[in-house]
PDB file of N, CA and C in Angstrom:
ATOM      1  N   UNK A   1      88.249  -8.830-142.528  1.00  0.00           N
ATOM      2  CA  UNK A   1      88.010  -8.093-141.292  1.00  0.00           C
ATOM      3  C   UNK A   1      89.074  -8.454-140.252  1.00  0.00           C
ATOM      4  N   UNK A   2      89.478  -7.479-139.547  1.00  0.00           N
ATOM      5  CA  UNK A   2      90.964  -7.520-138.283  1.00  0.00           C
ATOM      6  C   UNK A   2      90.080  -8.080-137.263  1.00  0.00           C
ATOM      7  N   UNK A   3      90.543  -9.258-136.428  1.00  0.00           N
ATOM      8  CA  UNK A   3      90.551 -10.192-135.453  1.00  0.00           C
ATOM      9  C   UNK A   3      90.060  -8.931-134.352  1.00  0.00           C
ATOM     10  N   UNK A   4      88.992  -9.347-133.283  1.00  0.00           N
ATOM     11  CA  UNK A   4      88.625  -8.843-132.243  1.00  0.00           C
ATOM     12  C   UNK A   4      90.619  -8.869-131.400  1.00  0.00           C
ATOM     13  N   UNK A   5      90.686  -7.946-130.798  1.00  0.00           N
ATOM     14  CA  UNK A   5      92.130  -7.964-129.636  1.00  0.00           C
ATOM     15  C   UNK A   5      91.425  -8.112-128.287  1.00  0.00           C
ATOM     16  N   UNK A   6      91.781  -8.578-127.307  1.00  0.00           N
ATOM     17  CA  UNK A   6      91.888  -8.888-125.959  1.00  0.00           C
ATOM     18  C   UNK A   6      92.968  -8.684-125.042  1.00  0.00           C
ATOM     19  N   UNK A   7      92.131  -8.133-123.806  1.00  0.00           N
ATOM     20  CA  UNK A   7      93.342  -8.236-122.923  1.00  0.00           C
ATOM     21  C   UNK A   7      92.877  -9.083-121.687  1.00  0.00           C
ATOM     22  N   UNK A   8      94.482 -10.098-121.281  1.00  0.00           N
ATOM     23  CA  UNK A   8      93.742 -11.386-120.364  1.00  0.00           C
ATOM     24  C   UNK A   8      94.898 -11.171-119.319  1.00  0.00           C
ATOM     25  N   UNK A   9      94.573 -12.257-118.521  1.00  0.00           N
ATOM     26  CA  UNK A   9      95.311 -11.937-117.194  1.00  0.00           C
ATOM     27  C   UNK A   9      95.314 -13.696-117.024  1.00  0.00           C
ATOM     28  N   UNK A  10      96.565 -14.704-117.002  1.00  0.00           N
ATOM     29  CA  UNK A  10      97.171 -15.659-116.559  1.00  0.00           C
ATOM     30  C   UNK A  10      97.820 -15.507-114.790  1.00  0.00           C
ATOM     31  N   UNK A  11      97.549 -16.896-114.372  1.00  0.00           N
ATOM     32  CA  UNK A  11      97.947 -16.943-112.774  1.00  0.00           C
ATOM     33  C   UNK A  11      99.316 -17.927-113.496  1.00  0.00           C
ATOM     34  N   UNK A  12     100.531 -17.389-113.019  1.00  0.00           N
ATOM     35  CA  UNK A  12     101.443 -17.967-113.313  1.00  0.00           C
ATOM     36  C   UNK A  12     101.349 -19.202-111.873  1.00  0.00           C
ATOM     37  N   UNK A  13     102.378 -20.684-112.131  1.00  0.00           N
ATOM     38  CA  UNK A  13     102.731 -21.470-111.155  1.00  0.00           C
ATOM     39  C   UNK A  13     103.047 -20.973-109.867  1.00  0.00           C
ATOM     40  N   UNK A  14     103.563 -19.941-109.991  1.00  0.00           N
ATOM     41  CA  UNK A  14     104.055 -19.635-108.385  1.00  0.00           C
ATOM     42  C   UNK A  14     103.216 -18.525-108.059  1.00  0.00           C
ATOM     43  N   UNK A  15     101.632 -18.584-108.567  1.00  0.00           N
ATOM     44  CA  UNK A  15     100.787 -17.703-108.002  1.00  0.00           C
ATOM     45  C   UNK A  15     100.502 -16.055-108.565  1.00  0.00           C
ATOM     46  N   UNK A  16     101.931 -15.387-108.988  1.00  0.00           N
ATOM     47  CA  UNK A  16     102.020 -14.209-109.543  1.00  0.00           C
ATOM     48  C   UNK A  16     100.773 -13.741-111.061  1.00  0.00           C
ATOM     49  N   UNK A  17     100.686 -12.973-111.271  1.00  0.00           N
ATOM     50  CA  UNK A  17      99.399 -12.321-112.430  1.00  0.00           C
ATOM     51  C   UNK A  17     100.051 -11.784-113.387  1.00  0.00           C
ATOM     52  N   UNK A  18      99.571 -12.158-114.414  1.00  0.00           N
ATOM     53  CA  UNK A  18     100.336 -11.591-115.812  1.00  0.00           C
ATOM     54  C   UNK A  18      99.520 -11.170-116.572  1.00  0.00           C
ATOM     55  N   UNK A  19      99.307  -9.781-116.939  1.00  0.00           N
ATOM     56  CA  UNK A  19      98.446  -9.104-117.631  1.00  0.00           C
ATOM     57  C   UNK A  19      98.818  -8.923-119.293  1.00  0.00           C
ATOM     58  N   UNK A  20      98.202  -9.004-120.312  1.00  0.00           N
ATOM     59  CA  UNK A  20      99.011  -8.724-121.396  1.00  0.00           C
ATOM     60  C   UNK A  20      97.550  -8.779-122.625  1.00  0.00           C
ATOM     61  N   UNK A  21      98.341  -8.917-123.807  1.00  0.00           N
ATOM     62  CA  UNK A  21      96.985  -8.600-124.996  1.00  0.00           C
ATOM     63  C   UNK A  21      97.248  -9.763-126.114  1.00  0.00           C
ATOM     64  N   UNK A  22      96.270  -9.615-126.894  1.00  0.00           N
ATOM     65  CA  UNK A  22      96.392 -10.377-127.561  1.00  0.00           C
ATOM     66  C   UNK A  22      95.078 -10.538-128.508  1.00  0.00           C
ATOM     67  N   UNK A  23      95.536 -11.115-129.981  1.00  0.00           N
ATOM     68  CA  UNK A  23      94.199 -11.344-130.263  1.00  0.00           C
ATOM     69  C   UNK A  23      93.951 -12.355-131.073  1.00  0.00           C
ATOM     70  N   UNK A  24      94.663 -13.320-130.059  1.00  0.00           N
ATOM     71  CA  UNK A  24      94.452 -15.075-130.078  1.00  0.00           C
ATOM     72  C   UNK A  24      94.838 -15.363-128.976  1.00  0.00           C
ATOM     73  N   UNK A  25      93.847 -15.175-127.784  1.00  0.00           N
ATOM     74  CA  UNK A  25      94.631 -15.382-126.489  1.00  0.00           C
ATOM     75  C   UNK A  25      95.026 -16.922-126.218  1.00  0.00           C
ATOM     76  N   UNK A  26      94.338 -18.123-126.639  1.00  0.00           N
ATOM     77  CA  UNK A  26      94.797 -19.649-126.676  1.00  0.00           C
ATOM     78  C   UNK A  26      96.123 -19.707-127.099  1.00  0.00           C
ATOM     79  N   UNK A  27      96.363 -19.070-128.179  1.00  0.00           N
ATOM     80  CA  UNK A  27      97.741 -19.285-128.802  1.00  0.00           C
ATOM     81  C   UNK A  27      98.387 -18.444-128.079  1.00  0.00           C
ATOM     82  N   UNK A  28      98.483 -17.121-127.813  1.00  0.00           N
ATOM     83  CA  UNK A  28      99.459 -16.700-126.879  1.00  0.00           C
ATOM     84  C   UNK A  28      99.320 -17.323-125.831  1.00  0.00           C
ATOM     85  N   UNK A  29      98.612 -18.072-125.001  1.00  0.00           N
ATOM     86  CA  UNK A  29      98.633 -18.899-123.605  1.00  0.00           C
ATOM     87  C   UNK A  29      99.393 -20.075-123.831  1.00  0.00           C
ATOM     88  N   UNK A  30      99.466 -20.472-124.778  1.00  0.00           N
ATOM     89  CA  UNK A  30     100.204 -21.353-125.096  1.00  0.00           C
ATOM     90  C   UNK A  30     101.573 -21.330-125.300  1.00  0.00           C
ATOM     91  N   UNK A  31     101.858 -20.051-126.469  1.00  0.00           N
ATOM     92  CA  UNK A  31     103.267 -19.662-126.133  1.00  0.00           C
ATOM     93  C   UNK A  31     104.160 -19.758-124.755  1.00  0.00           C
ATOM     94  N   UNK A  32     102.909 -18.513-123.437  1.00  0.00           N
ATOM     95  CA  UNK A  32     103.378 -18.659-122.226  1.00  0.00           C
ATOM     96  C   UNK A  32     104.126 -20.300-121.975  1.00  0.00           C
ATOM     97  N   UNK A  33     103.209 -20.666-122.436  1.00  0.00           N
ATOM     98  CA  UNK A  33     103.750 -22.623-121.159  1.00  0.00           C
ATOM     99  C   UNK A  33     104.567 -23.164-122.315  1.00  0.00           C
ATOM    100  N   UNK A  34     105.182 -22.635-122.974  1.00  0.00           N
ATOM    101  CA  UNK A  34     106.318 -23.427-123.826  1.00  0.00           C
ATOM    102  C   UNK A  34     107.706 -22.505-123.470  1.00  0.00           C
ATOM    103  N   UNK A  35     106.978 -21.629-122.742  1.00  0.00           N
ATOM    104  CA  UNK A  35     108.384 -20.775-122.233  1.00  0.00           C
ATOM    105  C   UNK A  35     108.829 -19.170-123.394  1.00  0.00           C
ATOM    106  N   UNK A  36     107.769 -19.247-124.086  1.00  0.00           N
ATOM    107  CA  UNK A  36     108.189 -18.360-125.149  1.00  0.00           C
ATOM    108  C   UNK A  36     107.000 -17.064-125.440  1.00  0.00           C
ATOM    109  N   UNK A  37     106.294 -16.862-124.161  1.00  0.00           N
ATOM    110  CA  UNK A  37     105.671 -16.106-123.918  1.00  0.00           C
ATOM    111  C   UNK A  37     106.399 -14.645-123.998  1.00  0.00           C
ATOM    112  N   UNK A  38     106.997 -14.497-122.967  1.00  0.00           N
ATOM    113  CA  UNK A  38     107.563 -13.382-122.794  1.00  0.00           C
ATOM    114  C   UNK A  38     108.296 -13.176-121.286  1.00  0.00           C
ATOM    115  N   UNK A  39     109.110 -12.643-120.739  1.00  0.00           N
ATOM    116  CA  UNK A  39     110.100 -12.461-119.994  1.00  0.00           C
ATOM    117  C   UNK A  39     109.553 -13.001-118.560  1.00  0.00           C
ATOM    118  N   UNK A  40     108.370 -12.399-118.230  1.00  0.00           N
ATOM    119  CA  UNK A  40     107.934 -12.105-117.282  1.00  0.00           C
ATOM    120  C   UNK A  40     107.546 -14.040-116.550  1.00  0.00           C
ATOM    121  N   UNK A  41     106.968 -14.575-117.751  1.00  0.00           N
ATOM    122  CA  UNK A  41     106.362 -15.971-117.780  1.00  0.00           C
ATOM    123  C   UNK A  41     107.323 -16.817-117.756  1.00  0.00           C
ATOM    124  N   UNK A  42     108.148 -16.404-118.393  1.00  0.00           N
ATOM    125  CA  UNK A  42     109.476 -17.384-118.882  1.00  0.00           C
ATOM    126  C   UNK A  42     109.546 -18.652-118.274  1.00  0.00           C
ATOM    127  N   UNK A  43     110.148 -18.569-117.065  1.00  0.00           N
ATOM    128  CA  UNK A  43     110.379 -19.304-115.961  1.00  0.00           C
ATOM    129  C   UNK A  43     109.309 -19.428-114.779  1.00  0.00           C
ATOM    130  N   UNK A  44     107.760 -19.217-115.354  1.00  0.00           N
ATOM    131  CA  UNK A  44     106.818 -18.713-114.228  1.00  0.00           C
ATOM    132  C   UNK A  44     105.902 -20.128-114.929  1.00  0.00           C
ATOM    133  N   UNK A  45     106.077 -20.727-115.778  1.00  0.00           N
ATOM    134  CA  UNK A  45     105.196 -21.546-116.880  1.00  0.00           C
ATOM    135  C   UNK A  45     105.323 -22.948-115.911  1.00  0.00           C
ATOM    136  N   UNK A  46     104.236 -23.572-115.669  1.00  0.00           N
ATOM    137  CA  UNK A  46     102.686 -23.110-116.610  1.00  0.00           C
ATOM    138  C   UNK A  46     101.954 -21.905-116.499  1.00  0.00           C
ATOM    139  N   UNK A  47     101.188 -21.485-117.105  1.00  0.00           N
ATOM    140  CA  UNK A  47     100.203 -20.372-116.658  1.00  0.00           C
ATOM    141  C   UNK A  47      99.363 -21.123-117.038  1.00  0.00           C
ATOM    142  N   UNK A  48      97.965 -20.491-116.410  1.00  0.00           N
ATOM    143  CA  UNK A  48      96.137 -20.645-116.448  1.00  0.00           C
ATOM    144  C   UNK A  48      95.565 -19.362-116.917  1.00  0.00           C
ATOM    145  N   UNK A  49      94.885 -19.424-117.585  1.00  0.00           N
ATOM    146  CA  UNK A  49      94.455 -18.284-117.952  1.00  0.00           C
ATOM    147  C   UNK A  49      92.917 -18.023-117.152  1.00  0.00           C
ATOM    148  N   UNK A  50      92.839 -17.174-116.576  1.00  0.00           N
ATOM    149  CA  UNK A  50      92.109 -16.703-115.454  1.00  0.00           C
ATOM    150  C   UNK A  50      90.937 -15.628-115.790  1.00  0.00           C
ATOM    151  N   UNK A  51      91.493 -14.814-117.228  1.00  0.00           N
ATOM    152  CA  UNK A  51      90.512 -13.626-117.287  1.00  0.00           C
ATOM    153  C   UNK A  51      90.893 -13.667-118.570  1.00  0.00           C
ATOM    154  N   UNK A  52      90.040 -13.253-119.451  1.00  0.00           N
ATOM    155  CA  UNK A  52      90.077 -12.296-120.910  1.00  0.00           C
ATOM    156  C   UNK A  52      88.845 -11.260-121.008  1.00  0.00           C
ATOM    157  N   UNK A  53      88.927 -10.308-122.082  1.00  0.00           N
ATOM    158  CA  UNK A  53      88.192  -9.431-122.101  1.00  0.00           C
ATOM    159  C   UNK A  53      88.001  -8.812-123.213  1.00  0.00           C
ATOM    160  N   UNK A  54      87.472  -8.880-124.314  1.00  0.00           N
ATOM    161  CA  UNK A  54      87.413  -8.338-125.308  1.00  0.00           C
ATOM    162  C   UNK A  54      86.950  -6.985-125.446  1.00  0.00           C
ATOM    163  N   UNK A  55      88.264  -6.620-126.387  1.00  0.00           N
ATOM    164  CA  UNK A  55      88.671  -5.105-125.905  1.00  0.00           C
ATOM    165  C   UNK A  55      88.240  -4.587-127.678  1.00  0.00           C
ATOM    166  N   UNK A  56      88.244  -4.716-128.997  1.00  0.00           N
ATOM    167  CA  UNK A  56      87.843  -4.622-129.831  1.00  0.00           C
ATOM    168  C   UNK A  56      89.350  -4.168-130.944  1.00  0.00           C
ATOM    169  N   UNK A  57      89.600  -3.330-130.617  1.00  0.00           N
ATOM    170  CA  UNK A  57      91.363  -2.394-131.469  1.00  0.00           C
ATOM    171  C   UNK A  57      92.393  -2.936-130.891  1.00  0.00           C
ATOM    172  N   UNK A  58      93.552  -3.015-131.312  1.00  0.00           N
ATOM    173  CA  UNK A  58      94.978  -3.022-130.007  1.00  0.00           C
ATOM    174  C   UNK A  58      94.965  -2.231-129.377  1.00  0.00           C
ATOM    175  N   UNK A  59      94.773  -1.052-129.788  1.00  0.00           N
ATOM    176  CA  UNK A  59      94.961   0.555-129.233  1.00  0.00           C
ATOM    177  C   UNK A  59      94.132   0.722-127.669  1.00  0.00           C
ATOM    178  N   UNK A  60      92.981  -0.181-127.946  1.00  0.00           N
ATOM    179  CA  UNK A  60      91.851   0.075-126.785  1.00  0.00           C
ATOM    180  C   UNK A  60      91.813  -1.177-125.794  1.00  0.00           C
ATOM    181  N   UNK A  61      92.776  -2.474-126.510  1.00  0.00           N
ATOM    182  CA  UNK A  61      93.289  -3.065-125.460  1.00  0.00           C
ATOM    183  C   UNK A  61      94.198  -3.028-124.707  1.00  0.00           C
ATOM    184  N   UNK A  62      95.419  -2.417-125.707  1.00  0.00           N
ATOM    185  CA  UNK A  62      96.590  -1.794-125.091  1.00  0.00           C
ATOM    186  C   UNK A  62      96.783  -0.788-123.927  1.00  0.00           C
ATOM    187  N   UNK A  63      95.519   0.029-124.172  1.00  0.00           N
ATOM    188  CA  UNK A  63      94.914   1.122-123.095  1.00  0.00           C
ATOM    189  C   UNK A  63      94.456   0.123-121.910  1.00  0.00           C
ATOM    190  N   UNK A  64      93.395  -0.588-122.161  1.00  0.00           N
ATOM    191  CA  UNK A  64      93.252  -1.284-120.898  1.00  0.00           C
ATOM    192  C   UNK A  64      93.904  -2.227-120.020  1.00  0.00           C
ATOM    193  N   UNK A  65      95.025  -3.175-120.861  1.00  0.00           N
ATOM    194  CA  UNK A  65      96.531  -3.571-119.954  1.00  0.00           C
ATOM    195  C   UNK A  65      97.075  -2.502-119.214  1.00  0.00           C
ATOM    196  N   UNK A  66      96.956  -1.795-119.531  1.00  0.00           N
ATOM    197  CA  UNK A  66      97.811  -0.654-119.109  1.00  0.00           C
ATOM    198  C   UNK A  66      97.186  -0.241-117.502  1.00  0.00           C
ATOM    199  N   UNK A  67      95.095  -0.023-117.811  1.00  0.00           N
ATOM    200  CA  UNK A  67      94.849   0.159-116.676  1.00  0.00           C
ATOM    201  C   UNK A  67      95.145  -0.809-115.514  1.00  0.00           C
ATOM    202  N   UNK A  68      94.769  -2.267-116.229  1.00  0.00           N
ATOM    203  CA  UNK A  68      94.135  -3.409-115.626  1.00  0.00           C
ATOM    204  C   UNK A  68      95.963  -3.290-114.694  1.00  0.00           C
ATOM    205  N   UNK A  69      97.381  -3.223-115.530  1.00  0.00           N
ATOM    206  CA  UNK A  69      98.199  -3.509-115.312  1.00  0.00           C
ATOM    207  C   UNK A  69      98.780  -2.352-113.402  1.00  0.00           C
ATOM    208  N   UNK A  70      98.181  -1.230-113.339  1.00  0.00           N
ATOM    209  CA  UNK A  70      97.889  -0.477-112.666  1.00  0.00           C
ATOM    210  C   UNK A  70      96.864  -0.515-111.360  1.00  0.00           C
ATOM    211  N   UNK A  71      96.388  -1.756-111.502  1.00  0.00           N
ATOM    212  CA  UNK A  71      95.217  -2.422-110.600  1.00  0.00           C
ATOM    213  C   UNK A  71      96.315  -3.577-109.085  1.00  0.00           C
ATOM    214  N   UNK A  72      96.336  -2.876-107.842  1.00  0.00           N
ATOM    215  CA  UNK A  72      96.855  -3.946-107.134  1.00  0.00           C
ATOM    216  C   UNK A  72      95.743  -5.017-107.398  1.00  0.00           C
ATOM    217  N   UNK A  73      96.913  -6.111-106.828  1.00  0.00           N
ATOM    218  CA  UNK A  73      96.999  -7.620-107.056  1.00  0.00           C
ATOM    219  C   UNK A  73      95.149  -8.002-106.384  1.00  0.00           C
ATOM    220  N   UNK A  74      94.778  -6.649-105.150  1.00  0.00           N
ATOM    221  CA  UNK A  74      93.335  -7.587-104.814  1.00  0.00           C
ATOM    222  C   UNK A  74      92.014  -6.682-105.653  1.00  0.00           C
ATOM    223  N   UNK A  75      92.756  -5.880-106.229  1.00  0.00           N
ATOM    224  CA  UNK A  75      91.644  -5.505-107.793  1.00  0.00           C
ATOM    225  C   UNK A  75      91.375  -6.586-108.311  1.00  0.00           C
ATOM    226  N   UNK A  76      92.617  -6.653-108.983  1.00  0.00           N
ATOM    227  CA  UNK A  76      92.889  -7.438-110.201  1.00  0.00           C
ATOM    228  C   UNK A  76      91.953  -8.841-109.825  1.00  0.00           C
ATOM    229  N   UNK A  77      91.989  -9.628-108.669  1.00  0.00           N
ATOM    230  CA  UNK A  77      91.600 -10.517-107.954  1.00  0.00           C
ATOM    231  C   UNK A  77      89.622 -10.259-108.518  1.00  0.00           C
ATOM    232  N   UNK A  78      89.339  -9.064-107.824  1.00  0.00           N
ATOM    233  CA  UNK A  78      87.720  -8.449-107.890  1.00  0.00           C
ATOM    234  C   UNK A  78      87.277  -8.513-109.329  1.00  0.00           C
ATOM    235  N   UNK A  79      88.068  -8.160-110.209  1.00  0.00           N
ATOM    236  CA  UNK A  79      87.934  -8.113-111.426  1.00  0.00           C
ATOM    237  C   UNK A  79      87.777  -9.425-112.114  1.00  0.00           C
ATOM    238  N   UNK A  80      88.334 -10.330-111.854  1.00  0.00           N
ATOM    239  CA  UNK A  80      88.199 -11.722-112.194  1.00  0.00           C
ATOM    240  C   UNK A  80      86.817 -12.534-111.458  1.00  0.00           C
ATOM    241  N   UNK A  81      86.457 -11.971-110.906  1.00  0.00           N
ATOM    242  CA  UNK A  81      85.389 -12.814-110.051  1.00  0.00           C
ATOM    243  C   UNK A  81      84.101 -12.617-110.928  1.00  0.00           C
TER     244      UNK A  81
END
């Protein structure tokens, strides 16, 4: 059976939000803070991981990065609470 996918949202060090998917979010959070996350984190590491959400397909998490990614910063904020 294919792994549940997620989409999570990390508070990078200097405060900024990083939305993205995954469906091993520990291990991709981890990637983030070794610097090998992805562009955005690179130089933003450590990150905390702040939110996940189990989204079930890539397709239907990918859809919801997309919204979540479309959400100003004091959504995104509401959404985590």
């Amino acid at each position: 059976m294919e792994k549940a996918w997620f989409v999570y949202i990390v508070k990078c060090r200097d405060g900024k939000l990083y939305t993205g998917i995954s469906n091993d979010v520990d291990k991709r959070v981890s990637k983030h803070n070794k610097g090998k996350g992805c562009r955005f984190t690179k130089y933003r590491y450590p990150v905390r991981l702040i939110y996940s959400e189990e989204c079930g397909t890539k397709s239907s998490a990918r859809k919801r990065e997309l919204e979540i990614q479309g959400f100003k910063r004091s959504k995104k904020l509401e959404l985590i609470k």
